[in-house]
C-alpha atoms as a PDB file:
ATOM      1  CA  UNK A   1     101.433 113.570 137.763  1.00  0.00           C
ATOM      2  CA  UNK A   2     103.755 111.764 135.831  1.00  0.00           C
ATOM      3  CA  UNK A   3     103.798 112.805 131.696  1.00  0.00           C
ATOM      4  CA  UNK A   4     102.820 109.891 129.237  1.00  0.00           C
ATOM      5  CA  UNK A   5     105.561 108.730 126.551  1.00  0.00           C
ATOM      6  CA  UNK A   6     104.737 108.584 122.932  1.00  0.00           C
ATOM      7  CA  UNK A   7     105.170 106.784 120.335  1.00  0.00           C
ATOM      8  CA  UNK A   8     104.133 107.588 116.421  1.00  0.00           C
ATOM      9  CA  UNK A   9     103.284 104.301 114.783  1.00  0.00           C
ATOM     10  CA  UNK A  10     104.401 105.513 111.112  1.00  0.00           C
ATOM     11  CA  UNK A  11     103.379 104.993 107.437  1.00  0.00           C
ATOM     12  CA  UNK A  12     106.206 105.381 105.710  1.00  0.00           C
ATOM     13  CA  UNK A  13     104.746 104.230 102.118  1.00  0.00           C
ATOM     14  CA  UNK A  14     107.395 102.328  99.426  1.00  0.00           C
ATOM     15  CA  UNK A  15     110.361 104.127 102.185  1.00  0.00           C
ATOM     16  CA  UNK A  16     111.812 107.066 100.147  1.00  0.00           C
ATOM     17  CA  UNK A  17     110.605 110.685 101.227  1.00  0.00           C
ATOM     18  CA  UNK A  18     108.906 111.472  98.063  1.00  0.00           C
ATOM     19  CA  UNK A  19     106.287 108.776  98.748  1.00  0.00           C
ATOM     20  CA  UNK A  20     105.779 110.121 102.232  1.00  0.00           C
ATOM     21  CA  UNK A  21     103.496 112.316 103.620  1.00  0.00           C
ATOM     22  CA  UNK A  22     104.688 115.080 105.313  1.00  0.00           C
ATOM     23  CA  UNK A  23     103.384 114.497 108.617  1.00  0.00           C
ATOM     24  CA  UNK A  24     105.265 111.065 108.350  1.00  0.00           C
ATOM     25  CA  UNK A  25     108.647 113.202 107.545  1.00  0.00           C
ATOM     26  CA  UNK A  26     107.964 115.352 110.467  1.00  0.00           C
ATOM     27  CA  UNK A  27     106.932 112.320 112.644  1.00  0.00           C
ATOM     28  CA  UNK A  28     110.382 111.157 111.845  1.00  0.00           C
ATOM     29  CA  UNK A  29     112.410 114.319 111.771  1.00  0.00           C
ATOM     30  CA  UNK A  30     110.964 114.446 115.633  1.00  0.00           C
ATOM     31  CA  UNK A  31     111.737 111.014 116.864  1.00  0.00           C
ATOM     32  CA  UNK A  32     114.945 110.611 119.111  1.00  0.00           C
ATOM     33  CA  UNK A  33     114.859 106.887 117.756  1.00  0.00           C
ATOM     34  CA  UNK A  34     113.509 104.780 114.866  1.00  0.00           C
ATOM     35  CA  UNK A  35     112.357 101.747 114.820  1.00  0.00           C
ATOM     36  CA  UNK A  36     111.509  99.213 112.443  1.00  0.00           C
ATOM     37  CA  UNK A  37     112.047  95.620 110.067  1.00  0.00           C
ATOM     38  CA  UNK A  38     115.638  95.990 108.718  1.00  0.00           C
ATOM     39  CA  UNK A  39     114.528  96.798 105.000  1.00  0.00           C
ATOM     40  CA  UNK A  40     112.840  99.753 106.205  1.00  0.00           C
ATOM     41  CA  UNK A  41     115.732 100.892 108.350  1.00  0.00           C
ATOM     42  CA  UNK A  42     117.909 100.247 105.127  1.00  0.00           C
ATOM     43  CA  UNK A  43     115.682 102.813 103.005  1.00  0.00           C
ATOM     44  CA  UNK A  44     115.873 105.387 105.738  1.00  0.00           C
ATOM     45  CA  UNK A  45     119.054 105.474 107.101  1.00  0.00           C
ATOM     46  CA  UNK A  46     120.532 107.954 104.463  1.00  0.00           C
ATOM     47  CA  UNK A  47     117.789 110.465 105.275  1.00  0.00           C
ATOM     48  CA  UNK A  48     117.847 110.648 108.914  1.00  0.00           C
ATOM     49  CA  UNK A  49     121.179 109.511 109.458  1.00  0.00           C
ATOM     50  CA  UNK A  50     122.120 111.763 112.614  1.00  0.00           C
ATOM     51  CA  UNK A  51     118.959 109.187 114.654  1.00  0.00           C
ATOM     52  CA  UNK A  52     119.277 106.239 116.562  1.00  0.00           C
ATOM     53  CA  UNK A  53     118.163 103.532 114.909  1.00  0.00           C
ATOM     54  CA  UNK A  54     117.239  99.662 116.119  1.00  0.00           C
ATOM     55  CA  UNK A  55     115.694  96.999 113.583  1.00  0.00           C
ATOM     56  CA  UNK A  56     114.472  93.643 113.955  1.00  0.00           C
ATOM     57  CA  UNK A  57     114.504  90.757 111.553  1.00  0.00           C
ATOM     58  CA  UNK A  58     111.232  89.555 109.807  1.00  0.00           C
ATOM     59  CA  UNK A  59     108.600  87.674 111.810  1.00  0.00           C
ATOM     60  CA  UNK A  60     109.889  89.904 114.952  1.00  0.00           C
ATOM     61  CA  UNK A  61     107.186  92.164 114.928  1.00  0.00           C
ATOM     62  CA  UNK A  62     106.347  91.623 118.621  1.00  0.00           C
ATOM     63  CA  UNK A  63     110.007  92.026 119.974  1.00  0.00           C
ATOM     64  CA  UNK A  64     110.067  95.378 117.537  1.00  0.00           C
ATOM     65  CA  UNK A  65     106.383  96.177 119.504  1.00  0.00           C
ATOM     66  CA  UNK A  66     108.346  96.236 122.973  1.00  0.00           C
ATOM     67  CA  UNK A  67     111.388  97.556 121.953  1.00  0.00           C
ATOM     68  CA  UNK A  68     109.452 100.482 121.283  1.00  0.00           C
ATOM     69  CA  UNK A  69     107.340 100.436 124.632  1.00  0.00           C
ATOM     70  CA  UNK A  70     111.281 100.146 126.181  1.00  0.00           C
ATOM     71  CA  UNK A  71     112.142 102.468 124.521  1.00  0.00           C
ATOM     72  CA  UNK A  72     109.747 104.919 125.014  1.00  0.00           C
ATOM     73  CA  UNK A  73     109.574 104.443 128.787  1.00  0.00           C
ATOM     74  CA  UNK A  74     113.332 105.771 128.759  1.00  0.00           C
ATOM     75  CA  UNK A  75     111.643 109.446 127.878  1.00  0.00           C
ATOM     76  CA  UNK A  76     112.885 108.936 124.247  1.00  0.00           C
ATOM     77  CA  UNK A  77     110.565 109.750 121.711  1.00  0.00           C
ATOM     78  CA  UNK A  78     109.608 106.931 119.423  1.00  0.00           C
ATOM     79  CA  UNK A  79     109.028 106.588 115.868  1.00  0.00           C
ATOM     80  CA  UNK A  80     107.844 102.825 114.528  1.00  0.00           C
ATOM     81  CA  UNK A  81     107.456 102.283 111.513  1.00  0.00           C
ATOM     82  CA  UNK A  82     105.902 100.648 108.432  1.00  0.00           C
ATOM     83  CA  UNK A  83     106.098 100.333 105.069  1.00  0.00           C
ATOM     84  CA  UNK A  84     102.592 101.743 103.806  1.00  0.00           C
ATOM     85  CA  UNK A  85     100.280 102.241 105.352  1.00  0.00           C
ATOM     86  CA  UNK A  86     100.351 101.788 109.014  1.00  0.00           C
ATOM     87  CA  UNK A  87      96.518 100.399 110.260  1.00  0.00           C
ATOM     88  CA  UNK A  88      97.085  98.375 106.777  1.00  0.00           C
ATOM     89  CA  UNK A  89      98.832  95.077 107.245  1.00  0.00           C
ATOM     90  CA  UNK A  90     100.647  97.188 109.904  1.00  0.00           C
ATOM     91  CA  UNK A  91     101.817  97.445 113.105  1.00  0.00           C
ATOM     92  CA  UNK A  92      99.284  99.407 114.523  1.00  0.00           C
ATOM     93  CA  UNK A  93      96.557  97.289 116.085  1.00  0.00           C
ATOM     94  CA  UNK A  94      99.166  94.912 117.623  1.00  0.00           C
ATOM     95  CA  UNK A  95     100.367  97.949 119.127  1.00  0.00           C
ATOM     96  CA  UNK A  96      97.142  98.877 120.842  1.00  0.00           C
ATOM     97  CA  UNK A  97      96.817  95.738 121.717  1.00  0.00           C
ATOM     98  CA  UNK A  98      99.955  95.444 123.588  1.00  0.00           C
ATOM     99  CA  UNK A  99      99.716  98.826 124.680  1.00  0.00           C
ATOM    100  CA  UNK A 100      96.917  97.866 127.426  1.00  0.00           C
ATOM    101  CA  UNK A 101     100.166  97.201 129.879  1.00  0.00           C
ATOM    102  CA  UNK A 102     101.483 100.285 129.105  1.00  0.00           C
ATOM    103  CA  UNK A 103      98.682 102.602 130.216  1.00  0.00           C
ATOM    104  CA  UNK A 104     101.438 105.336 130.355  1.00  0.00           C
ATOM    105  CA  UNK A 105     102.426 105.818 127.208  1.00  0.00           C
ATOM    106  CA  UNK A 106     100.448 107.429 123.963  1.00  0.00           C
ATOM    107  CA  UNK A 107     100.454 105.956 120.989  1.00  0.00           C
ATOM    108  CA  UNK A 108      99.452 107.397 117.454  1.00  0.00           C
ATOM    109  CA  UNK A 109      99.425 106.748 114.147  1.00  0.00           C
ATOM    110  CA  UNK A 110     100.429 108.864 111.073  1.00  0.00           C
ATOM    111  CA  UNK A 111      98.792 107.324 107.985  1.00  0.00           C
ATOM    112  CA  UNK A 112     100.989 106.432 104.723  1.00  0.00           C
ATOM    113  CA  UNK A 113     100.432 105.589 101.373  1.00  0.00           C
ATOM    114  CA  UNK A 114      99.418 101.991 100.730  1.00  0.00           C
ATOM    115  CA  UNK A 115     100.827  99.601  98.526  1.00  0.00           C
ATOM    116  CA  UNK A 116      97.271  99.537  96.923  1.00  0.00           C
ATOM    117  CA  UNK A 117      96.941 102.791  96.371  1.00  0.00           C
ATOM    118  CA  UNK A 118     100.840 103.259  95.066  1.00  0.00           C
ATOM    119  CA  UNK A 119     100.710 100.520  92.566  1.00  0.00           C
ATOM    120  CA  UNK A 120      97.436 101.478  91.531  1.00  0.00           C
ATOM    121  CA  UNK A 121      98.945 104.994  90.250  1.00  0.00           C
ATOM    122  CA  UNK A 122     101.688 102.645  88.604  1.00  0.00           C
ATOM    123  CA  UNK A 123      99.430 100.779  86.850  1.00  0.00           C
ATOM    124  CA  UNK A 124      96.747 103.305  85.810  1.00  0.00           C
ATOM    125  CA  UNK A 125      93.243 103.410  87.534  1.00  0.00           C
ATOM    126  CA  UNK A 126      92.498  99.850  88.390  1.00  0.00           C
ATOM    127  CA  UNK A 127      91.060 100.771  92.030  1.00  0.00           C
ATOM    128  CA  UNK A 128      88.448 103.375  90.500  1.00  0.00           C
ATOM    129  CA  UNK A 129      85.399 101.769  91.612  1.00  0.00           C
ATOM    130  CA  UNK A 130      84.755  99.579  94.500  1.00  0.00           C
ATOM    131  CA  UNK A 131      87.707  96.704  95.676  1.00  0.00           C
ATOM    132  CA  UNK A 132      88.821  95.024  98.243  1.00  0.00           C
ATOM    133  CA  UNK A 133      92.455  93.972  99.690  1.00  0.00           C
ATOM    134  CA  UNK A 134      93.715  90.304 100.235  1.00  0.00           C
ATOM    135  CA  UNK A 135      96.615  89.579 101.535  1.00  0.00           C
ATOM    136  CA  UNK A 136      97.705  85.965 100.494  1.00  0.00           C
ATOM    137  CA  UNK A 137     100.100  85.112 103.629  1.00  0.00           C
ATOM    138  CA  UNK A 138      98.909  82.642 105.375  1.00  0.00           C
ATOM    139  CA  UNK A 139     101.821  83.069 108.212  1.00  0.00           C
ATOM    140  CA  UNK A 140      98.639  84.584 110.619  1.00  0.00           C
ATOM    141  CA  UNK A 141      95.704  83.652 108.538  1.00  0.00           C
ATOM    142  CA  UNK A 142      94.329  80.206 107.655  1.00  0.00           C
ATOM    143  CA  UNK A 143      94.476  79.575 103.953  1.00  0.00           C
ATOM    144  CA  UNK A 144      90.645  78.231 104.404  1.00  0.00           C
ATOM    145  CA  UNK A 145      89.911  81.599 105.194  1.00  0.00           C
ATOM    146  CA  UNK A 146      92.138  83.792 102.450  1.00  0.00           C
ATOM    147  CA  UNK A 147      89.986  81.234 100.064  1.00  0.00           C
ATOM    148  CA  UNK A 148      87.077  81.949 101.017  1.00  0.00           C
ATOM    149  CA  UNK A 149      87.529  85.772 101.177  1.00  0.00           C
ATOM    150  CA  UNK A 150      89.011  85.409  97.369  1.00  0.00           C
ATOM    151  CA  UNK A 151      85.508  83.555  96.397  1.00  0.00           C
ATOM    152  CA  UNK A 152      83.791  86.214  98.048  1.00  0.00           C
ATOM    153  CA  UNK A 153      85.500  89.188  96.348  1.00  0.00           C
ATOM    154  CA  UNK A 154      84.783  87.697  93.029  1.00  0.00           C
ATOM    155  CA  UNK A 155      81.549  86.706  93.584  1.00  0.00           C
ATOM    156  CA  UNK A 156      80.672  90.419  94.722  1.00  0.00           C
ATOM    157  CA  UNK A 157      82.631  91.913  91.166  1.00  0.00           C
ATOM    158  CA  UNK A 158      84.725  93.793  93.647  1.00  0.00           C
ATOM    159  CA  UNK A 159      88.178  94.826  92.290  1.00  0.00           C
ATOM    160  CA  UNK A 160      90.584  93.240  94.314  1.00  0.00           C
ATOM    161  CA  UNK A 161      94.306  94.126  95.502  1.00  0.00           C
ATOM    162  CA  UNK A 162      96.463  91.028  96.752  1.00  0.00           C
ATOM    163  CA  UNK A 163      99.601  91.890  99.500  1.00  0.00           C
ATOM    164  CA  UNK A 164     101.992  89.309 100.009  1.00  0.00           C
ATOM    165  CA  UNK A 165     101.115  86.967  96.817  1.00  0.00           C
ATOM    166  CA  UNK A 166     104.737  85.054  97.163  1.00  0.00           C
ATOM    167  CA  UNK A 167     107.782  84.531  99.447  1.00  0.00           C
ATOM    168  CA  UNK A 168     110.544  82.273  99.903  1.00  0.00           C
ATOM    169  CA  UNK A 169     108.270  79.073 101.381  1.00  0.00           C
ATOM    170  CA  UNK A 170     104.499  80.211  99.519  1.00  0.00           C
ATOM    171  CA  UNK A 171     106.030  80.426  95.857  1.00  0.00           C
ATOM    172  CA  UNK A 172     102.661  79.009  94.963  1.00  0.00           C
ATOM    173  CA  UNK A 173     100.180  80.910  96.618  1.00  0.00           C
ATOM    174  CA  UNK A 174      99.320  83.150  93.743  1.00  0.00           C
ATOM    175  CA  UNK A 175      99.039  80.926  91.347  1.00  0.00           C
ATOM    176  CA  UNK A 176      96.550  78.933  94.090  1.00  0.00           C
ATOM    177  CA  UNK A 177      94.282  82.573  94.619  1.00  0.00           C
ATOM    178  CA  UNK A 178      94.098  82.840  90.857  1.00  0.00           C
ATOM    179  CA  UNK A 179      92.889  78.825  90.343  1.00  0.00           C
ATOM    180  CA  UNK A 180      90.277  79.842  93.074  1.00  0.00           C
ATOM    181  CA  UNK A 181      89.265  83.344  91.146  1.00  0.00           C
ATOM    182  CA  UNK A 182      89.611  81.057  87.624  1.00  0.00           C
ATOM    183  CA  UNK A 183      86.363  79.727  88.974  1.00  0.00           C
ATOM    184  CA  UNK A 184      84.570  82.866  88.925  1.00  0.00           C
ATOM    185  CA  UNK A 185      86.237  84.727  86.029  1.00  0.00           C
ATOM    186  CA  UNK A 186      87.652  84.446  82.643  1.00  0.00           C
ATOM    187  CA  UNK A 187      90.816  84.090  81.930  1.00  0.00           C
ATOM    188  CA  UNK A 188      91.091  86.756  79.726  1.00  0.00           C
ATOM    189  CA  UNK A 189      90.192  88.962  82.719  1.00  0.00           C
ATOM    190  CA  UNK A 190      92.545  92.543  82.877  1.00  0.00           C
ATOM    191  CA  UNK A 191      95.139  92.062  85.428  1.00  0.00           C
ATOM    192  CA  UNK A 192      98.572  93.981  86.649  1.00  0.00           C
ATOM    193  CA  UNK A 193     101.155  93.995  89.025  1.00  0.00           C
ATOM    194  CA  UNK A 194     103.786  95.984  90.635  1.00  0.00           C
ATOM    195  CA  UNK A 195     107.156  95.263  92.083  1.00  0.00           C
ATOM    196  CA  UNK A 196     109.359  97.142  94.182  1.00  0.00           C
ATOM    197  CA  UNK A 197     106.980  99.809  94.082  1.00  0.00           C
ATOM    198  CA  UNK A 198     108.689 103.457  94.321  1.00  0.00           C
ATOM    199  CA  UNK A 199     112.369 102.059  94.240  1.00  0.00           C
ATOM    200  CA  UNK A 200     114.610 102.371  91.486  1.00  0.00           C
ATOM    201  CA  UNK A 201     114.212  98.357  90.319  1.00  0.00           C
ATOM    202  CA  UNK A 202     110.017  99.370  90.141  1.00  0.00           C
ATOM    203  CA  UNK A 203     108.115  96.558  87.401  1.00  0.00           C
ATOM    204  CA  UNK A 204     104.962  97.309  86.305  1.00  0.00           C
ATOM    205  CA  UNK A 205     103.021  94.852  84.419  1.00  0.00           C
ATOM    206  CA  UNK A 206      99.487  94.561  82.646  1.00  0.00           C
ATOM    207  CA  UNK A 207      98.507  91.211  81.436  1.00  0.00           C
ATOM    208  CA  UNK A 208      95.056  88.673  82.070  1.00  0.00           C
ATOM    209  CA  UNK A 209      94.325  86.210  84.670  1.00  0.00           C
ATOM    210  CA  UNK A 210      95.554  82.943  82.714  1.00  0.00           C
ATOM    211  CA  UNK A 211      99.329  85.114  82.033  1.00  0.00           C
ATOM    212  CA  UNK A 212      98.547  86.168  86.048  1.00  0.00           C
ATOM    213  CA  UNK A 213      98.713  82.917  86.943  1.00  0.00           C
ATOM    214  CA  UNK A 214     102.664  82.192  85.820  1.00  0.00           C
ATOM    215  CA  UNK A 215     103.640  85.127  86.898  1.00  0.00           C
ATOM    216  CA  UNK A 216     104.944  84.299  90.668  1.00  0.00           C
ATOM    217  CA  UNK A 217     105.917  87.556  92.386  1.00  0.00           C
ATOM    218  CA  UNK A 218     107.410  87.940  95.980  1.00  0.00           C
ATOM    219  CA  UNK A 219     107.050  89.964  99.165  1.00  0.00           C
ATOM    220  CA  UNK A 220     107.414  93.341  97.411  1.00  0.00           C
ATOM    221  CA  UNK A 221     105.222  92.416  94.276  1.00  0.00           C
ATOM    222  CA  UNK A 222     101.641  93.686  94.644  1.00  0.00           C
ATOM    223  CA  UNK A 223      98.588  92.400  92.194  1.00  0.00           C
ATOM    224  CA  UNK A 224      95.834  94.127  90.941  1.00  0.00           C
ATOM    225  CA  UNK A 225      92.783  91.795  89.572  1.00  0.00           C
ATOM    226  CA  UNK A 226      90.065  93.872  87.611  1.00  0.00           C
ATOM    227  CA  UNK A 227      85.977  93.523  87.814  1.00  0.00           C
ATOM    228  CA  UNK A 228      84.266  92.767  85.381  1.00  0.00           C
ATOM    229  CA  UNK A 229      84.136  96.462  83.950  1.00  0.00           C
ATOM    230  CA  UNK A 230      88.232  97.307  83.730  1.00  0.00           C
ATOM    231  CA  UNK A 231      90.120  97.424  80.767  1.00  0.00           C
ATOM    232  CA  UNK A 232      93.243  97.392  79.370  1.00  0.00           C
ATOM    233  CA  UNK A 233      93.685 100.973  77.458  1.00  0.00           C
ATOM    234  CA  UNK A 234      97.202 101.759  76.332  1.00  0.00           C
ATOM    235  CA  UNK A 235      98.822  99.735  78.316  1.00  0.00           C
ATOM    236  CA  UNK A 236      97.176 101.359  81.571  1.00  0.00           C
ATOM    237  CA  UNK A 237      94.706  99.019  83.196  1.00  0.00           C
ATOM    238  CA  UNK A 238      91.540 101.139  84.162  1.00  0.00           C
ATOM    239  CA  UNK A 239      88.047  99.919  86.068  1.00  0.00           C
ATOM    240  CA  UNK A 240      85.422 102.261  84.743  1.00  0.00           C
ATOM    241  CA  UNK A 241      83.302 104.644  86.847  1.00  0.00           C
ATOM    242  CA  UNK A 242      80.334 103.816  84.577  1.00  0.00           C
ATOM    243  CA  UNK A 243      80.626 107.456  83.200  1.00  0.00           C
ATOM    244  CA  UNK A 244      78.793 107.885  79.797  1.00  0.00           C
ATOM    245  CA  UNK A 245      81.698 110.055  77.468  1.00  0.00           C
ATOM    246  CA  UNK A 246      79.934 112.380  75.386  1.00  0.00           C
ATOM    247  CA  UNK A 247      80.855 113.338  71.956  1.00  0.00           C
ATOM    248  CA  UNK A 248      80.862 116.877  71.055  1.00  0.00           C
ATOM    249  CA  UNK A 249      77.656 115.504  68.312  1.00  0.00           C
ATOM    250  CA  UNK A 250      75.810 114.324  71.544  1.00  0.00           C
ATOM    251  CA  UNK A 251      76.147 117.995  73.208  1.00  0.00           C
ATOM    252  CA  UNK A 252      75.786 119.924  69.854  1.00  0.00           C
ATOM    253  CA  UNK A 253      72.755 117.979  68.633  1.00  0.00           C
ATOM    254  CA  UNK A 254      71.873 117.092  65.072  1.00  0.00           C
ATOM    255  CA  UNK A 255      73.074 120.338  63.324  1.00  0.00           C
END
């Protein structure tokens, strides 16, 4: 009986080993060859220098998908992977999906930290209750949709974490999501954002919806949009458990 191939569909969070898990580092440290979008291939290629290496161009996700079916087929053992998380505006389900014609070969995925959850410890504590994530390309999604997923999160008080709010052709799409969320909030609602999260260039920024709105951002900029219970405390924007502090009066009593 013939052996299945492998490949590890890999979460390589921001891209520099500190932000990776260490399954991820072994996942890589074990691959005969790494794939992935150039940028990614960039931020590794110091690391793991001594591996074969083949990266695509943006938008080439499916020719990087069967490059790595190729690949693997060869007996090589395959590493693909993804900024973040990879089951989170990743790679992974397209690789199941186009894994049904190749019946021999394993896939699975190492999880990686997400850009929510790495900006998010930039920022302060801004995911602390319950949120949601919306990514604002509209490359595989209908706008109609993304809008009506934006009016939802609001409406529901959720928290919500925006991938992809700008690139070189949607330089308005934030500023669109936060017109549609203007509608449900006000504008002095606590907001933040990250760019370049994890790299040396990393911008972290608190401000409210109405200063959110101006602020553009790009492919590597993720934005944070508080409920209606965060706060802005020292520069840190928080969303409150719902915790009651106690002083040390209230545990002490009246004496």
């Amino acid at each position: 009986m013939k052996n299945k191939s492998s490949i590890s569909i890999v979460g390589i969070g921001p891209g520099r080993e500190e932000f990776m898990t260490l399954e991820a580092v072994r996942a890589l440290e074990e691959a005969d060859v790494i794939v992935g979008y150039t940028v990614y291939i960039d931020l590794l290629s110091r690391r793991f220098a001594g591996k074969e290496m083949i990266s695509t161009a943006m938008r080439r996700e499916m020719q990087r998908c069967r490059i790595c079916f190729e690949e693997a087929a060869k007996g090589k053992r395959i590493a693909l992977v993804c900024s973040g998380d990879a089951g989170i505006y990743g790679l992974a389900s397209l690789m199941y999906e186009m894994g049904k014609e190749y019946p021999e070969t394993e896939l699975r995925v190492i999880a990686g930290v997400t850009a929510a959850s790495s900006g998010a410890a930039v920022l302060g504590a801004p995911l602390n209750h319950d949120f949601c994530a919306v990514s604002l390309s509209d490359h595989l999604t209908p706008w109609e949709k993304i809008e009506k997923r934006l009016t939802a999160a609001a409406e529901g008080d959720f928290v919500i974490a925006l991938y992809n709010p700008a690139s070189r052709k949607r330089q308005d799409s934030l500023m669109r999501a936060c017109d549609i969320l203007l509608a449900h909030m006000e504008e002095e609602r606590p907001c933040g954002y990250v760019e370049n999260i994890g790299r040396e260039s990393t911008k972290a920024v608190v401000c409210t919806l109405k200063e959110l709105r101006e602020a553009g951002g790009n492919m590597f900029t993720t934005v944070f949009i508080g409920n209606s219970e965060s706060e802005i405390i020292n520069g840190r924007l928080i969303t409150k458990r719902g915790y009651r502090i106690e002083r040390d009066t209230d545990l002490c009593g009246d004496n």
